[in-house]
Protein backbone atom coordinates (compact mmCIF):
# COMPACT_ATOMS: atom_id res chain seq x y z
CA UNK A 1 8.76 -9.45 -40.07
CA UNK A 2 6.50 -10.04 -36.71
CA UNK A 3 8.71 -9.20 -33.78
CA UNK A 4 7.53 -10.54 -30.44
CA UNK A 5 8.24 -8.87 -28.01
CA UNK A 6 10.27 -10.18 -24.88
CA UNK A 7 8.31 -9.40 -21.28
CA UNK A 8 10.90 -6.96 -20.05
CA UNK A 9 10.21 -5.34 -23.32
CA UNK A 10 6.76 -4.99 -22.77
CA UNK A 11 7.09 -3.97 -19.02
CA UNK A 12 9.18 -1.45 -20.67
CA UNK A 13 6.72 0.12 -22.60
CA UNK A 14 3.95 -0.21 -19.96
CA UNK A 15 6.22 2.23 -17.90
CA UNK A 16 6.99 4.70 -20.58
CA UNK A 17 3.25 4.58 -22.15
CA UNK A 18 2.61 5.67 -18.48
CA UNK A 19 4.10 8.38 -18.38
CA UNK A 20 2.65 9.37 -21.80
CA UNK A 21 1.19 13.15 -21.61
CA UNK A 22 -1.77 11.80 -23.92
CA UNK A 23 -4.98 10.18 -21.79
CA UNK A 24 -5.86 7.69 -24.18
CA UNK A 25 -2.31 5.94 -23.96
CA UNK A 26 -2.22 5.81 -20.25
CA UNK A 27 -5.28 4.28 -20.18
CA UNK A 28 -4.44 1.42 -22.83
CA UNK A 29 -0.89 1.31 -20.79
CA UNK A 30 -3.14 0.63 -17.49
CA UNK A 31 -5.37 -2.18 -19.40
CA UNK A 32 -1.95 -4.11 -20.30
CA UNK A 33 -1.34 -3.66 -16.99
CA UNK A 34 -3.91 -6.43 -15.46
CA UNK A 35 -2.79 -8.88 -18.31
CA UNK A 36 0.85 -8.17 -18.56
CA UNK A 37 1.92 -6.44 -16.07
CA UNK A 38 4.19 -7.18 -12.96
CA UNK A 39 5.55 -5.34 -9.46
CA UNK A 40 8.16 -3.86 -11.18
CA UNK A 41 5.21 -1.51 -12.75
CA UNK A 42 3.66 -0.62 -9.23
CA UNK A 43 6.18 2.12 -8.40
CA UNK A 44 5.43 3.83 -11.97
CA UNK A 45 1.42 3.30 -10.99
CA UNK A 46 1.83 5.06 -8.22
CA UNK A 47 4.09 7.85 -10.03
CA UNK A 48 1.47 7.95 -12.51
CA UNK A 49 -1.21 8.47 -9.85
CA UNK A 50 0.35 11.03 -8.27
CA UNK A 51 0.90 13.08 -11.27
CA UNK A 52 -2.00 13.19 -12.89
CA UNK A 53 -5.03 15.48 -12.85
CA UNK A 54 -7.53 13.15 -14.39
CA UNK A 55 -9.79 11.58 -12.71
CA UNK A 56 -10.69 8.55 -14.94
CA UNK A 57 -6.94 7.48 -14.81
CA UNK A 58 -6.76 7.47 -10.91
CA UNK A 59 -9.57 5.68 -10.84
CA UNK A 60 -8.33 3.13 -12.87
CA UNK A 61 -5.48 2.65 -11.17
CA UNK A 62 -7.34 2.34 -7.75
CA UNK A 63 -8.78 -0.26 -9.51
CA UNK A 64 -6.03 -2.51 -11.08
CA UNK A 65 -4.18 -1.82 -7.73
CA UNK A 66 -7.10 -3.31 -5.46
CA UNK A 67 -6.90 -5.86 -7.74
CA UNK A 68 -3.51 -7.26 -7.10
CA UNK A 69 -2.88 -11.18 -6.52
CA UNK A 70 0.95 -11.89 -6.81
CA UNK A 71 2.52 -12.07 -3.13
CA UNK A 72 5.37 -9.84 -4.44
CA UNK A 73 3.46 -6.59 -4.81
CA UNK A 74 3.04 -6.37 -1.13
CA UNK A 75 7.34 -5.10 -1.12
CA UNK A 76 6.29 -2.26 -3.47
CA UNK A 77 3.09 -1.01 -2.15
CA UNK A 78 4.99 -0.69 1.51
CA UNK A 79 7.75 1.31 -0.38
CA UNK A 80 5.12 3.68 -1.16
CA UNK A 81 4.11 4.29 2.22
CA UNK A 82 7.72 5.90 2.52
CA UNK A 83 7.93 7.86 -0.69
CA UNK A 84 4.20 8.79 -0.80
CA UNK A 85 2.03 11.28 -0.53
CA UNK A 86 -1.12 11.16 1.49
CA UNK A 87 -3.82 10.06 -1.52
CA UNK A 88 -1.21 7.86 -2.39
CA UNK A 89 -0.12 6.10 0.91
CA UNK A 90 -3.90 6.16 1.44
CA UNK A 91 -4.22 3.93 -1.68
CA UNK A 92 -1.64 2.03 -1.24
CA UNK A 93 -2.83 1.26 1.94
CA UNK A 94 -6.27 0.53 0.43
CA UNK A 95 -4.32 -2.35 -2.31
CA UNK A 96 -3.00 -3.94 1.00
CA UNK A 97 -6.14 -4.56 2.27
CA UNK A 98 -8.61 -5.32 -0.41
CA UNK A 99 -6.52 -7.17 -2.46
CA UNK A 100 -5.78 -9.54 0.71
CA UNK A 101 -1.88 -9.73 0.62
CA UNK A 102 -0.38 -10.64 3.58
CA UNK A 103 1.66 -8.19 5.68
CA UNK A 104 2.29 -9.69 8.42
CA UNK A 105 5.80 -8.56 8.00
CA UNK A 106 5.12 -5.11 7.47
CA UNK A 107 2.49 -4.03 10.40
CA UNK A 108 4.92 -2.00 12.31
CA UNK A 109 5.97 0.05 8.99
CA UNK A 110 1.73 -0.12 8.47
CA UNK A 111 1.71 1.44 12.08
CA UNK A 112 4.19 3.92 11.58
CA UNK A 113 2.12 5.31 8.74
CA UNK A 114 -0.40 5.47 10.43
CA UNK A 115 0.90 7.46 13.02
CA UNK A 116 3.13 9.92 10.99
CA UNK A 117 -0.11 10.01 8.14
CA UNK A 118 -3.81 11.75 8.32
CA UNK A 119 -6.51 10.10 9.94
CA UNK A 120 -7.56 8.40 6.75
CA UNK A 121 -4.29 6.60 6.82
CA UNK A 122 -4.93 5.48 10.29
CA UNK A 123 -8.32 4.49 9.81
CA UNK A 124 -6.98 2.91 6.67
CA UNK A 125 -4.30 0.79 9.15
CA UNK A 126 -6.49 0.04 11.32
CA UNK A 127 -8.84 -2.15 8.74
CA UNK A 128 -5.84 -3.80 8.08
CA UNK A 129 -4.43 -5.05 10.88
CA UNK A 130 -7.70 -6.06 11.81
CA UNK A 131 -8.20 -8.19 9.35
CA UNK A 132 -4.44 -9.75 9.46
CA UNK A 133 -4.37 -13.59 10.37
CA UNK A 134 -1.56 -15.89 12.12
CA UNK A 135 1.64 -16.24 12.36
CA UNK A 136 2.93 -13.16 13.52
CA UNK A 137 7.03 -12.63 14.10
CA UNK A 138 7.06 -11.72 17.11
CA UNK A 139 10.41 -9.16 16.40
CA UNK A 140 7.83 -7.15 14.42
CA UNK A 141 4.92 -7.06 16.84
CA UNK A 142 7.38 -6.07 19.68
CA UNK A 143 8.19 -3.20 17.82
CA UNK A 144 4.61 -2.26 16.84
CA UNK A 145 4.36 -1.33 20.26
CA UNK A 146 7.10 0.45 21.15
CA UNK A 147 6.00 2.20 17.97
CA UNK A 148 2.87 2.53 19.60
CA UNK A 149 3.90 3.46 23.40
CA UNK A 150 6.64 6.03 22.00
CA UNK A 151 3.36 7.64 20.25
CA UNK A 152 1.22 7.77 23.22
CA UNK A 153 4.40 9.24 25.68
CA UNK A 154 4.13 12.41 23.45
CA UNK A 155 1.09 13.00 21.84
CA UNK A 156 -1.99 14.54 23.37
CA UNK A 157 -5.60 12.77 23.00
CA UNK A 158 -6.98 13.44 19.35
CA UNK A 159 -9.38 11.33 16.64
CA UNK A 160 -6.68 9.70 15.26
CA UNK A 161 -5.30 9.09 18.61
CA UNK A 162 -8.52 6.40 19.39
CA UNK A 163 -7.72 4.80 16.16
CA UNK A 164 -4.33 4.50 17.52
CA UNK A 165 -5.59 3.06 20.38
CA UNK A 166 -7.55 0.39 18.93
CA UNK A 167 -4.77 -0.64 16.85
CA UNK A 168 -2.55 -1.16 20.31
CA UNK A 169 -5.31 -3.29 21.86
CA UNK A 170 -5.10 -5.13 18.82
CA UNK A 171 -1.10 -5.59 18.64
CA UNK A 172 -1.20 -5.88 22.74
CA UNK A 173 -3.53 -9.21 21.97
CA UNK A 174 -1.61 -10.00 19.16
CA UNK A 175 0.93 -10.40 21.31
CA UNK A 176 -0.20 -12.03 24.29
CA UNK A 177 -1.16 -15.08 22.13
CA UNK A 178 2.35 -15.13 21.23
CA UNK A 179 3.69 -15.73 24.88
């Protein structure tokens, strides 16, 4: 008897074959990934990424995450700038960008991480927002800079801090075109 198996099923499996302890099966778990796989698996990606010593598997899930085409895997990879640690806020920051989702509604979390984060995360930000494209809610770009102002009222003058910069003269145009 051939049992198909149902797509929750098989999400299922993708997360438990993910946390396998064997290489080979996280590596077949991250190949169903890009066929079969869904945000509901980014979380375990990034849990997977975080975990794991090997090389070859980060890399391939630096991969299938830059990858990413379905508008609703921009909600998980923002979670992870919360939850994360820095390679992995770094990446997820890195999916954002290259895989071209729009996060519009997210740049003042985006900014935030870039302030609390390294300078990699800021630099990592910074390409972002850059390359972000109207409309813009002006509710989130408003706070981007008192994000932004609060930062510069108590930090002293650093590298990061003229990436910081650079990301207010963005949001500070940003804005005027919204007036």
């Amino acid at each position: 008897m051939n049992q198909t198996k149902k797509p929750g099923q098989v999400i299922a499996q993708i997360m438990i074959d993910l946390n396998s302890e064997k290489e080979d099966i996280v590596l077949k778990a991250i190949k169903k990934v890009r066929s079969k796989g869904n945000e509901q698996i980014i979380p375990s990606l990034f849990n997977t990424y975080r975990t794991t010593k090997t090389n070859r598997i980060k890399d391939e899930i630096t991969n299938v995450l830059s990858e990413l085409k379905s508008t609703a895997t921009i909600e998980p990879l923002i979670e992870e700038l919360n939850i994360g640690n820095e390679a992995s806020r770094c990446l997820a920051l890195t999916a954002i960008w290259s895989s071209g989702l729009n996060a519009n509604e997210h740049i003042d979390e985006i900014i935030q991480t870039a302030i609390n984060g390294s300078f990699l995360e800021a630099f990592e930000a910074l390409t972002i927002i850059e390359n972000l494209d109207p409309p813009f809610e002006e509710e989130v770009i408003l706070n981007s800079q008192l994000i932004l102002k609060t930062y510069f009222g108590n930090h002293e003058k650093s590298e990061k801090s003229e990436i910081l910069r650079n990301i207010t003269a963005i949001i500070n145009g940003i804005n005027s075109n919204l007036q």
